[in-house]
C-alpha atoms as a PDB file:
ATOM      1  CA  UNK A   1     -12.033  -7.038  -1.699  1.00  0.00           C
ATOM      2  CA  UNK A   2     -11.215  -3.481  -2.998  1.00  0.00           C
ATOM      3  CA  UNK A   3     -13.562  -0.675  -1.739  1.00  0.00           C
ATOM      4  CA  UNK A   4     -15.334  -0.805  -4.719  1.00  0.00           C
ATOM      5  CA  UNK A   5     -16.683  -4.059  -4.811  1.00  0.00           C
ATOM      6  CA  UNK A   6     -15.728  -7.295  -7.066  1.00  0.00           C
ATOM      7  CA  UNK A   7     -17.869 -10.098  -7.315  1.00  0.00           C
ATOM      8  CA  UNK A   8     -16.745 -13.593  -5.169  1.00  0.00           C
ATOM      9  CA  UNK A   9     -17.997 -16.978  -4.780  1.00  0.00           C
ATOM     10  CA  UNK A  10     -18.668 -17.612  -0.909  1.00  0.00           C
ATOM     11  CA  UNK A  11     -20.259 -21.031  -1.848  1.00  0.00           C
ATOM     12  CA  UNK A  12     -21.638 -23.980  -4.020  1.00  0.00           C
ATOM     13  CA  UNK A  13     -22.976 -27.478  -3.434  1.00  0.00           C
ATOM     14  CA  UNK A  14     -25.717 -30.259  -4.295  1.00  0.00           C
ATOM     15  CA  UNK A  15     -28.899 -30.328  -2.491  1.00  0.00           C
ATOM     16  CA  UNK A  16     -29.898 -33.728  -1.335  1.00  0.00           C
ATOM     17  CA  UNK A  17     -33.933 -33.969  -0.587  1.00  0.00           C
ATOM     18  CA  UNK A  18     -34.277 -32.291   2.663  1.00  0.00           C
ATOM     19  CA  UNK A  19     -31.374 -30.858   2.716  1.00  0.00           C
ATOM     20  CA  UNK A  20     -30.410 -28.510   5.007  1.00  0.00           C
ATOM     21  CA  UNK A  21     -27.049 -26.120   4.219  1.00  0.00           C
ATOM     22  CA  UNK A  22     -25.598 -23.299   6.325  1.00  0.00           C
ATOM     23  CA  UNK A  23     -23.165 -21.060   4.480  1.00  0.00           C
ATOM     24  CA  UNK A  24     -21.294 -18.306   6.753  1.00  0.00           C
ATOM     25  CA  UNK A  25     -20.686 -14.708   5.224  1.00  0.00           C
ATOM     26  CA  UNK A  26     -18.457 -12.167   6.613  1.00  0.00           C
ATOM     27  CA  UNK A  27     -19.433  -8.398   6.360  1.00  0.00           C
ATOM     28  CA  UNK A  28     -16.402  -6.130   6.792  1.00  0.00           C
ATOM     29  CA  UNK A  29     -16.751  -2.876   9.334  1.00  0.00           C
ATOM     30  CA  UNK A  30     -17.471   0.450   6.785  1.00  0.00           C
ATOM     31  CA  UNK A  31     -19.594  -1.587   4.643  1.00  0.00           C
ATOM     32  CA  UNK A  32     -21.845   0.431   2.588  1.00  0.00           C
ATOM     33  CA  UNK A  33     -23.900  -2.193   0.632  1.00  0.00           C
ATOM     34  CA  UNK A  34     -23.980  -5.784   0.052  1.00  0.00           C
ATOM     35  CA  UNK A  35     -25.467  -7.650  -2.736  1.00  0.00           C
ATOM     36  CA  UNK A  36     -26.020 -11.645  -2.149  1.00  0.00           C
ATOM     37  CA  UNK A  37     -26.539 -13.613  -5.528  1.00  0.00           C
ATOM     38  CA  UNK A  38     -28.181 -17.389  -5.010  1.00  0.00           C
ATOM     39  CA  UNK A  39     -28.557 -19.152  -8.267  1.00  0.00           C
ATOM     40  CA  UNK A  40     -30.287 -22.424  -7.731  1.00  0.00           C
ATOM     41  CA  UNK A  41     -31.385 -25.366 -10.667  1.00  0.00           C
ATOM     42  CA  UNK A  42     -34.290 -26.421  -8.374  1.00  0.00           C
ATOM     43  CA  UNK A  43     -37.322 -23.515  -8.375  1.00  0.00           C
ATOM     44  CA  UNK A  44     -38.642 -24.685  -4.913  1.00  0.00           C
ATOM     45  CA  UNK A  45     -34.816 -23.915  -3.039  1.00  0.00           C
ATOM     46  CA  UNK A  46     -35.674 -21.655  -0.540  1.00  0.00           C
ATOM     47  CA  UNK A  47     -32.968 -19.237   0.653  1.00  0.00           C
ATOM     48  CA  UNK A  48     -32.775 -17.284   4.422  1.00  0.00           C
ATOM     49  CA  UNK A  49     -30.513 -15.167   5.906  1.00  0.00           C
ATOM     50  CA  UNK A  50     -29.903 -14.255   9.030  1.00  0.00           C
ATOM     51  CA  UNK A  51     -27.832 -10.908  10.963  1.00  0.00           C
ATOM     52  CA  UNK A  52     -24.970 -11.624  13.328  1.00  0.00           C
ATOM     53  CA  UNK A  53     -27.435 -11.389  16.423  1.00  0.00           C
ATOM     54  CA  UNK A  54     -29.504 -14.196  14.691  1.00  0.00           C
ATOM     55  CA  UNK A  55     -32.408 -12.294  14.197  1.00  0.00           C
ATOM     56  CA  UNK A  56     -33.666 -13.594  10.108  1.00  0.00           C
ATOM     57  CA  UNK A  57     -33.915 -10.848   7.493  1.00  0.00           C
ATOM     58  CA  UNK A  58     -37.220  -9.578   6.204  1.00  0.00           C
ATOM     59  CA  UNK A  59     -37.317  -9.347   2.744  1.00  0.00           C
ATOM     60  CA  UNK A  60     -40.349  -6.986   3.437  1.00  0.00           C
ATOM     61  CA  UNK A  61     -38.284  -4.586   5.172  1.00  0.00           C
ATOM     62  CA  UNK A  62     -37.697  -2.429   2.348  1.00  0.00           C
ATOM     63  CA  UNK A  63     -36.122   0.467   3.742  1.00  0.00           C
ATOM     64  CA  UNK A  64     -32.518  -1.529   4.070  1.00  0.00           C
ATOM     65  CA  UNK A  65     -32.964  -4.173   1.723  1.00  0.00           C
ATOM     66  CA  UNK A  66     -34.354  -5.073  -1.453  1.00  0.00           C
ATOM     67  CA  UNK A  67     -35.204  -8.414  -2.836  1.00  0.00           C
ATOM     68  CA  UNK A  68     -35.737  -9.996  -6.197  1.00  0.00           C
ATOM     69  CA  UNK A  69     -36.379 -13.118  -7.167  1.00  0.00           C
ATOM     70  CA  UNK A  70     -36.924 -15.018 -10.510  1.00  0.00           C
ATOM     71  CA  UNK A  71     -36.944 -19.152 -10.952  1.00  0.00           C
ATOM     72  CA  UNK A  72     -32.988 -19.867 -11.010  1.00  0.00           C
ATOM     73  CA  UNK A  73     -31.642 -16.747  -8.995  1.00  0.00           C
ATOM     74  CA  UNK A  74     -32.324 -14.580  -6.248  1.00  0.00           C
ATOM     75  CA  UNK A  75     -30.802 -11.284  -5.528  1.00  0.00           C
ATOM     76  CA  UNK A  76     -30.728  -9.754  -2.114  1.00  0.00           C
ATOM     77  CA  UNK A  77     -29.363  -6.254  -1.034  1.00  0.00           C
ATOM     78  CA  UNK A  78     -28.619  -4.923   1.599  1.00  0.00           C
ATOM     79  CA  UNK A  79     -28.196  -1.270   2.606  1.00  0.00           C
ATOM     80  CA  UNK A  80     -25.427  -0.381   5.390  1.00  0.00           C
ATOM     81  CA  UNK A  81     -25.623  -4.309   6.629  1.00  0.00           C
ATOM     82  CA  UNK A  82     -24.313  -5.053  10.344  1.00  0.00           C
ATOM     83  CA  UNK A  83     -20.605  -6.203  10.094  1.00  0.00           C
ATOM     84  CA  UNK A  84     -20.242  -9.527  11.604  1.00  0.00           C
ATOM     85  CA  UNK A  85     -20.861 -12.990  10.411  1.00  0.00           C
ATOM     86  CA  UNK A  86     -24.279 -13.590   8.551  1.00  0.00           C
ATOM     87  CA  UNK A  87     -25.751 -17.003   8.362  1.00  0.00           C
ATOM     88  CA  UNK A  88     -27.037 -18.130   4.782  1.00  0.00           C
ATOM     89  CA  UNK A  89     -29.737 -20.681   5.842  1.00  0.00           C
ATOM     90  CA  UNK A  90     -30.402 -23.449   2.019  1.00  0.00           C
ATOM     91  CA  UNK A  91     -33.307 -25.761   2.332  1.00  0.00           C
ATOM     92  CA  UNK A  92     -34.292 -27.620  -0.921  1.00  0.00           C
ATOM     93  CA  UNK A  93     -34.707 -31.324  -2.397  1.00  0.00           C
ATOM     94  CA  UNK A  94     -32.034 -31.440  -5.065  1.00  0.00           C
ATOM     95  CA  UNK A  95     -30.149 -29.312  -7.319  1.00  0.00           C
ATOM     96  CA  UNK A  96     -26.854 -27.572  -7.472  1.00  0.00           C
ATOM     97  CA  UNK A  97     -26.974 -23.991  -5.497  1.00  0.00           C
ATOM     98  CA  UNK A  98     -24.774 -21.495  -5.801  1.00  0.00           C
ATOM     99  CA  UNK A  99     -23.812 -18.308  -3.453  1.00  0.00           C
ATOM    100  CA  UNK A 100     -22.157 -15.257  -4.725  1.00  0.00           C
ATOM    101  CA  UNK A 101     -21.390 -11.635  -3.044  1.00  0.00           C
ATOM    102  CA  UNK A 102     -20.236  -8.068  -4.122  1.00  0.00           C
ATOM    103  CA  UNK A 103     -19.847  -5.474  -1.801  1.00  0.00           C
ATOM    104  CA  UNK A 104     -18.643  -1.876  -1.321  1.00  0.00           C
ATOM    105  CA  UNK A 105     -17.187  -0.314   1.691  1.00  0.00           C
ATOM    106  CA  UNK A 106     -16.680   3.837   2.522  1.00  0.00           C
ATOM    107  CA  UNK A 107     -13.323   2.911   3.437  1.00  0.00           C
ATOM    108  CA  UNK A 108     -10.807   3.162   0.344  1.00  0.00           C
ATOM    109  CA  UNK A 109      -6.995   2.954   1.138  1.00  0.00           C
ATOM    110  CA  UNK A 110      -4.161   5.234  -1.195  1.00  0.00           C
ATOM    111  CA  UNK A 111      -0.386   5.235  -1.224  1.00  0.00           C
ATOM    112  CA  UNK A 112       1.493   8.489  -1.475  1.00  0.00           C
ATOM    113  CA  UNK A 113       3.573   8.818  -4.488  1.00  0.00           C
ATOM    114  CA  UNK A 114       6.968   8.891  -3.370  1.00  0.00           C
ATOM    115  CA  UNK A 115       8.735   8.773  -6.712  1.00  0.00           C
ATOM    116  CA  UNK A 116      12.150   6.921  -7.240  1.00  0.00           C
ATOM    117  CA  UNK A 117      14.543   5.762  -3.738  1.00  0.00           C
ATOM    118  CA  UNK A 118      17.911   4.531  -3.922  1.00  0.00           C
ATOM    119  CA  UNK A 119      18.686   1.185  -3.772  1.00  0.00           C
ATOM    120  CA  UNK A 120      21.030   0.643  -0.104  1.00  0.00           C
ATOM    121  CA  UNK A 121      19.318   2.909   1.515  1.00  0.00           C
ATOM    122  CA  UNK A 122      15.769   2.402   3.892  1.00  0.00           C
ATOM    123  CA  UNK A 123      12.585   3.568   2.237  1.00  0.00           C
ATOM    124  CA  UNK A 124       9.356   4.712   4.344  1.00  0.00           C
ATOM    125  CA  UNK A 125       6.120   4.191   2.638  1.00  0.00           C
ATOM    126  CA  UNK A 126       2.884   6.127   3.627  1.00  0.00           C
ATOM    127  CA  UNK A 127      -0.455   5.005   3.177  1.00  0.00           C
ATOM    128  CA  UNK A 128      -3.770   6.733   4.000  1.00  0.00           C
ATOM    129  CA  UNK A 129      -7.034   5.530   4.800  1.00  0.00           C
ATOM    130  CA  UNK A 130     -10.077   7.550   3.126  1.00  0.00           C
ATOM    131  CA  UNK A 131     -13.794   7.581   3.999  1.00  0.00           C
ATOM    132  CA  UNK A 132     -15.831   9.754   1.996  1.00  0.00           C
ATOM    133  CA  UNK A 133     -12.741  11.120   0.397  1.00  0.00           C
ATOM    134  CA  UNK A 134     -11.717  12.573   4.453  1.00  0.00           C
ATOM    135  CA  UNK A 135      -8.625  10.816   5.224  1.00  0.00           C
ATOM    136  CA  UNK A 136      -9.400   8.939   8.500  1.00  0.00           C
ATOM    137  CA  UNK A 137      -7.963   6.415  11.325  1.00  0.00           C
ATOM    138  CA  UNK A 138      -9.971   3.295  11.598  1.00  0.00           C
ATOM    139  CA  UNK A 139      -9.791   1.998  14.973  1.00  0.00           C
ATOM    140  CA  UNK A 140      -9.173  -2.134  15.622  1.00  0.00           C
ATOM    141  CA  UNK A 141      -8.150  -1.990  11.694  1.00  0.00           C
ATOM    142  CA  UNK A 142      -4.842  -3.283  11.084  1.00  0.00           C
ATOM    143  CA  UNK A 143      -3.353  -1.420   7.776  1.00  0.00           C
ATOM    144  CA  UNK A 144      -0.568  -4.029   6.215  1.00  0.00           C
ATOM    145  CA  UNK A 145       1.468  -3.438   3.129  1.00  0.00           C
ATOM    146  CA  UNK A 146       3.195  -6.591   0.857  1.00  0.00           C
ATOM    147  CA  UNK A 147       5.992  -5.292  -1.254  1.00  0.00           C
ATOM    148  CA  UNK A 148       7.105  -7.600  -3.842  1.00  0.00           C
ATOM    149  CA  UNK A 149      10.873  -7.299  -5.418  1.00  0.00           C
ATOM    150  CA  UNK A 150      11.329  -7.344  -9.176  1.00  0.00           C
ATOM    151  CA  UNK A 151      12.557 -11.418  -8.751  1.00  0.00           C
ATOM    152  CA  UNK A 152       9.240 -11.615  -7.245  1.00  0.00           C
ATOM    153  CA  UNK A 153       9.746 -12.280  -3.383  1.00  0.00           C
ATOM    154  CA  UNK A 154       7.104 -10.582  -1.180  1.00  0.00           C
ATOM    155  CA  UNK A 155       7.960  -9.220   2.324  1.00  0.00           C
ATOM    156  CA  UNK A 156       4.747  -7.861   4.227  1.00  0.00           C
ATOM    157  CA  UNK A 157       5.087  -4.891   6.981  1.00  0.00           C
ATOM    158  CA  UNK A 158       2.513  -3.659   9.356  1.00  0.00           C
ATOM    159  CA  UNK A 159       2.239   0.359   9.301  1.00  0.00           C
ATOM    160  CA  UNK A 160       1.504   2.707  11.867  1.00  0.00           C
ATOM    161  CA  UNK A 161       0.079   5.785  13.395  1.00  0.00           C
ATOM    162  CA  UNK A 162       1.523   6.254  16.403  1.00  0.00           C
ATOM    163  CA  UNK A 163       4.557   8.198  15.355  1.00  0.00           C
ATOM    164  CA  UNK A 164       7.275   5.773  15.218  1.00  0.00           C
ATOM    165  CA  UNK A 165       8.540   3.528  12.627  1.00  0.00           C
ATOM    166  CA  UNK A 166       8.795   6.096   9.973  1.00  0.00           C
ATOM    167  CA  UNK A 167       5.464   7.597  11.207  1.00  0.00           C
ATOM    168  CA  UNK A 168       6.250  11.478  11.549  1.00  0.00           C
ATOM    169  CA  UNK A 169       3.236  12.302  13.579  1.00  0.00           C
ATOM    170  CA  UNK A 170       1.118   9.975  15.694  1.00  0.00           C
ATOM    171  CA  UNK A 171      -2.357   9.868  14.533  1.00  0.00           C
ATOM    172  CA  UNK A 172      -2.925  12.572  12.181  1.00  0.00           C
ATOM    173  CA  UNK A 173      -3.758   9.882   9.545  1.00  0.00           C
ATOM    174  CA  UNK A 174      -1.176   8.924   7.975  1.00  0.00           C
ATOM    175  CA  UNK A 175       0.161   5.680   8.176  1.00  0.00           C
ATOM    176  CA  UNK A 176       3.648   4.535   7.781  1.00  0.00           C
ATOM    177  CA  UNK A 177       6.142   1.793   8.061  1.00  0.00           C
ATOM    178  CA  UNK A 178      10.368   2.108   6.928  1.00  0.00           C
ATOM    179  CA  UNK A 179      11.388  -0.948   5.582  1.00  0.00           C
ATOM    180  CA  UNK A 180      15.071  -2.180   5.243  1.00  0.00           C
ATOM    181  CA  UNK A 181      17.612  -0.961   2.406  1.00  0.00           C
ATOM    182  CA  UNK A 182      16.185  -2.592  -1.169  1.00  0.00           C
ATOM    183  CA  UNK A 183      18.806  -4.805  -2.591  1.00  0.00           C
ATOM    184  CA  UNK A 184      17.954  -4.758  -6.717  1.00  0.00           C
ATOM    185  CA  UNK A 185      16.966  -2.326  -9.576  1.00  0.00           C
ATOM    186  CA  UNK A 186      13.521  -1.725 -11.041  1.00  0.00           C
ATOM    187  CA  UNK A 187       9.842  -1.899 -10.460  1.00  0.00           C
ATOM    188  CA  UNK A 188       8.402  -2.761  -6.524  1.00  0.00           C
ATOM    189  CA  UNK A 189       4.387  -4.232  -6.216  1.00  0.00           C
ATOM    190  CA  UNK A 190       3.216  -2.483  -3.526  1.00  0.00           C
ATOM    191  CA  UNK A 191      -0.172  -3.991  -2.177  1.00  0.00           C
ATOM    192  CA  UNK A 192      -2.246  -2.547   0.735  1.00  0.00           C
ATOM    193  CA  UNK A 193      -4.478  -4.284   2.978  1.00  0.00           C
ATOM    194  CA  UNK A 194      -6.675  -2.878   5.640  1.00  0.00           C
ATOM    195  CA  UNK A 195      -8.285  -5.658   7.914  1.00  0.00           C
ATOM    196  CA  UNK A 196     -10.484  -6.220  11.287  1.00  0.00           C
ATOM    197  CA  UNK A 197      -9.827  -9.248  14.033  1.00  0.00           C
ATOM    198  CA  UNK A 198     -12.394 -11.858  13.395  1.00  0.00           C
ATOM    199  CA  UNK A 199     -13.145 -10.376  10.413  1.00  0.00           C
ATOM    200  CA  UNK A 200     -12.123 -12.269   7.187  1.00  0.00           C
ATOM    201  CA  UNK A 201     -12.901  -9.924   4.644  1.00  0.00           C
ATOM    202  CA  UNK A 202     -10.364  -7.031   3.744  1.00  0.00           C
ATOM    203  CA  UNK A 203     -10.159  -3.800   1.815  1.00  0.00           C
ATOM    204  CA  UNK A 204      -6.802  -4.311  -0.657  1.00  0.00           C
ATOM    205  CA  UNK A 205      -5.472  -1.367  -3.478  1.00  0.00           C
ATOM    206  CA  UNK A 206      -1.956  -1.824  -5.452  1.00  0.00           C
ATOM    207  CA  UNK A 207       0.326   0.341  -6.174  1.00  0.00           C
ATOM    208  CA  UNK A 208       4.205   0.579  -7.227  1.00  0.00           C
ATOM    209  CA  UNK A 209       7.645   2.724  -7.050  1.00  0.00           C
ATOM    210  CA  UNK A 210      10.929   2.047  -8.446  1.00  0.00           C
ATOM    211  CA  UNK A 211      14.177   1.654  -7.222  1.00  0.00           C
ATOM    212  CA  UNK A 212      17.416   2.513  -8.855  1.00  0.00           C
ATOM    213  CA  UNK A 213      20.841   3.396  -7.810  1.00  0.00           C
ATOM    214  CA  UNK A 214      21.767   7.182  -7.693  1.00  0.00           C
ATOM    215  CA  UNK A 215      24.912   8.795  -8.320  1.00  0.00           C
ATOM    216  CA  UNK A 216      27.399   9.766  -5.176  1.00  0.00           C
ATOM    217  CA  UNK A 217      30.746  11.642  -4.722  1.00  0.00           C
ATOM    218  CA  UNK A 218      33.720   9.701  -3.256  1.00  0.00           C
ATOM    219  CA  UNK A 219      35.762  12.397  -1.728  1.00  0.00           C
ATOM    220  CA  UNK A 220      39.586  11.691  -1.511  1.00  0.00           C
ATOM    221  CA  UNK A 221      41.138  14.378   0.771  1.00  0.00           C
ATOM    222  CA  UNK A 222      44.816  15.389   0.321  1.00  0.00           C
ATOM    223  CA  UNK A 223      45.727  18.485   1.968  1.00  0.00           C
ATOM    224  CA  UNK A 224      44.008  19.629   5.060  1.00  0.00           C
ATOM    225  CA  UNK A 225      46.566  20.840   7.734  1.00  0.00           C
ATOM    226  CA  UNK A 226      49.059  24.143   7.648  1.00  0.00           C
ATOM    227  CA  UNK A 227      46.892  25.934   4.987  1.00  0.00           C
ATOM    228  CA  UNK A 228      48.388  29.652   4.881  1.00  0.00           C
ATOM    229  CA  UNK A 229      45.463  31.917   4.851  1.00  0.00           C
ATOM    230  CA  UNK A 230      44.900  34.163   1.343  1.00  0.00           C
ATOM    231  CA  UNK A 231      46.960  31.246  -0.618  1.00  0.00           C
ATOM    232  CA  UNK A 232      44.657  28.373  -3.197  1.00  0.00           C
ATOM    233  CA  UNK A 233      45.302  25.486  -2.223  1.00  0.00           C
ATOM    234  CA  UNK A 234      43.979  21.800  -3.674  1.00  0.00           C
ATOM    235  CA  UNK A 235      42.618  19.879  -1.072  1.00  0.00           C
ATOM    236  CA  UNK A 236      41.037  17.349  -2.289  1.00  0.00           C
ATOM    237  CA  UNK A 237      39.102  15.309  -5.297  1.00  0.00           C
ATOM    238  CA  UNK A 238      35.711  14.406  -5.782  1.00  0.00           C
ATOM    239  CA  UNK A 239      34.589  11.599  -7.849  1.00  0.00           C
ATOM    240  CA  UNK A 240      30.871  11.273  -8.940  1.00  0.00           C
ATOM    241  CA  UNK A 241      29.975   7.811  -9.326  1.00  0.00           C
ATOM    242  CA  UNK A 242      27.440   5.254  -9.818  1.00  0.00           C
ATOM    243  CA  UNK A 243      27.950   2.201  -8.140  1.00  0.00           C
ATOM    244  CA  UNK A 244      31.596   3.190  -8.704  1.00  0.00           C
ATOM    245  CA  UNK A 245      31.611   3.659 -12.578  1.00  0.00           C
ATOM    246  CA  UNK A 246      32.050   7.329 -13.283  1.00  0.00           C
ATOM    247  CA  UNK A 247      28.830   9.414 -13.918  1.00  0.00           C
ATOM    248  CA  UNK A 248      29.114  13.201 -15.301  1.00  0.00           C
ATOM    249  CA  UNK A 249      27.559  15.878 -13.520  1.00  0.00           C
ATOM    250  CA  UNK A 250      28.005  19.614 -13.679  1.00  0.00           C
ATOM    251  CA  UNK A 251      29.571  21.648 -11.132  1.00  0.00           C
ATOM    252  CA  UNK A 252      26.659  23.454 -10.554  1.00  0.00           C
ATOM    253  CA  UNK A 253      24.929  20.220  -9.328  1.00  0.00           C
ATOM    254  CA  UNK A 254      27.374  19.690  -6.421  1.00  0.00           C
ATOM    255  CA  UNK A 255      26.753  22.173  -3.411  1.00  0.00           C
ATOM    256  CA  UNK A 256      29.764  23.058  -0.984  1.00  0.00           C
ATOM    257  CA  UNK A 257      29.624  23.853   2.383  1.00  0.00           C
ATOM    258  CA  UNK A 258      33.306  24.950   4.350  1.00  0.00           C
ATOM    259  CA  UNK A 259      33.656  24.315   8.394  1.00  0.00           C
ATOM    260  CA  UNK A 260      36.633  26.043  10.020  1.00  0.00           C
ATOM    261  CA  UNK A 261      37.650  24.964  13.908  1.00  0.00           C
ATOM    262  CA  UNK A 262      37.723  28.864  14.114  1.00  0.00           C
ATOM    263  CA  UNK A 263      34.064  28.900  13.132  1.00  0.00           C
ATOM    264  CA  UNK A 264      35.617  31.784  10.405  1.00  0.00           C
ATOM    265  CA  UNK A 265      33.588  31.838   6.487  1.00  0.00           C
ATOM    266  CA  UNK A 266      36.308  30.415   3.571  1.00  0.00           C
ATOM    267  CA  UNK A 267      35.971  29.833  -0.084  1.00  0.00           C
ATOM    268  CA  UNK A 268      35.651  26.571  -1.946  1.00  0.00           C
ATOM    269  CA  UNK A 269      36.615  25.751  -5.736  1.00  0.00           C
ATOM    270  CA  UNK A 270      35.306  23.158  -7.683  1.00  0.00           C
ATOM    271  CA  UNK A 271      37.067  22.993 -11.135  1.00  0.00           C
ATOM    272  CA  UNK A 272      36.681  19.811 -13.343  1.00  0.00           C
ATOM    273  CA  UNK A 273      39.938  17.773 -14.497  1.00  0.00           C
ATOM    274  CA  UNK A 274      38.595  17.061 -17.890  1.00  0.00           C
ATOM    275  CA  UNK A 275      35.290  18.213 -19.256  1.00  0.00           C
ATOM    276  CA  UNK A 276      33.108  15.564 -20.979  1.00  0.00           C
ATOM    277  CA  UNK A 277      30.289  17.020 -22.385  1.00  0.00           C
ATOM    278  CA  UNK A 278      28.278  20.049 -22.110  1.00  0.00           C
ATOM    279  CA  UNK A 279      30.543  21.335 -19.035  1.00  0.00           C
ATOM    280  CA  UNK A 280      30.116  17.527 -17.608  1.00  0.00           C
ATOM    281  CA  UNK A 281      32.894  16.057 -15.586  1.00  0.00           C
ATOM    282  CA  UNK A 282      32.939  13.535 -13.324  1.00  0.00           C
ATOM    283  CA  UNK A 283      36.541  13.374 -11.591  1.00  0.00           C
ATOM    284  CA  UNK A 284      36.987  17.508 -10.209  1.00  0.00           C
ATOM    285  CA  UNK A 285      39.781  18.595  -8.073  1.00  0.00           C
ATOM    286  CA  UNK A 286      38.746  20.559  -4.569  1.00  0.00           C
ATOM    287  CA  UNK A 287      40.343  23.944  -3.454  1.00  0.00           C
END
């Protein structure tokens, strides 16, 4: 379920007379309210529910639920219910009953915008955990993210908190999991889900990013050795590329950085063989 609630069917089936029916409903940790709707053909179905420690629900006890009931449905909320596995007790003589839920939880899951990555290279993705808009750890939660490629297979990870994995810092709330070098082009389904042991309900939100291949510089070196201080020399070419098919830059996109043995400052020259357009080259020569 997502934090804010969707409506699900936990059950359905035909009363026989005297029939007796026990329907099991799981209530996630963090849940803030949950709203059971039975819709019944038969007026005389009679509907009780009972807490994970057994103990029936009152529908006098106003102050954490409320209770309605009309001839074909009953509605029962409840405020901040105990997570845990509810029994839904169904005693009638015929008819077709049916059980629906919504709930909403205080936890709510997010995935920091990352923007573009390259495709070849390994790609950390953060999620967060929110409760009351505070970002928070959940503990015995397990926080899971399935990423599915553009051709539409799905690979699920397990992030973290405890600093490794592509986790900077250990718990400081932010989870994280690096996942191996993306193979394709275009748009990746991200889909988080936070879930408890024993517990089958989860907390899910989507998201996406997209990959795509950025340009590099192939650098072909020529002349490195016996360079006579005070003289230009070329020393090498650079070659900005995508995927090897030549991609224009300008010169003031490329930063240069000189190391000497002698740990002494120098001077480096880029100067493009053949502008393109608008002062774009994409083969320069090095000195």
């Amino acid at each position: 379920m997502e934090s804010k609630g969707s409506l699900t069917e936990v059950d359905s089936a035909v009363l026989d007379p005297d029939t007796v029916i026990e329907i099991s409903l799981n209530i996630a940790p963090g849940t803030d309210k949950t709203t059971l709707m039975f819709f019944k053909d038969n007026e005389v179905t009679d509907f009780r529910l009972k807490n994970p420690y057994g103990f029936e629900a009152s529908t006098g006890d106003r102050t954490s639920s409320s209770f309605v009931e009309l001839p074909h449905l009953v509605m029962w909320e409840l405020v901040g219910p105990m997570a845990g596995k509810w029994q839904i007790e169904v005693r009638g003589n015929q008819g077709q009953i049916s059980v629906w839920v919504i709930s909403t939880n205080k936890y709510t899951l997010g995935l920091q915008d990352f923007g573009a990555v390259p495709v070849g290279e390994p790609t950390t993705i953060t999620a967060f955990i929110t409760e009351d808009g505070t970002r928070t750890t959940v503990e015995s939660a397990r926080l899971s993210v399935k990423v599915t490629a553009p051709d539409g297979l799905s690979i699920i990870h397990e992030l973290n908190d405890d600093g490794v994995d592509g986790d900077a810092v250990a718990q400081d709330s932010h989870y994280a999991v690096t996942i191996p070098p993306l193979t394709a082009e275009g748009e990746y389904r991200v889909d988080l889900e936070l879930s408890w042991p024993g517990f089958e309900h989860t907390i899910t939100a989507r998201g996406s990013f997209q990959a795509q291949t950025f340009p590099a510089l192939s650098v072909t070196l020529e002349r490195t050795e016996l360079l006579i201080p005070g003289d230009r020399a070329k020393i090498a070419t650079v070659f900005a590329n995508v995927n090897g098919q030549p991609f224009s830059v300008l010169v003031e996109d490329i930063t240069l950085e000189l190391a000497t043995n002698a740990g002494e400052a120098g001077n480096l020259e880029l100067v493009p063989q053949s502008v393109i357009t608008q002062g774009r080259a994409f083969m320069y020569d090095l000195f």
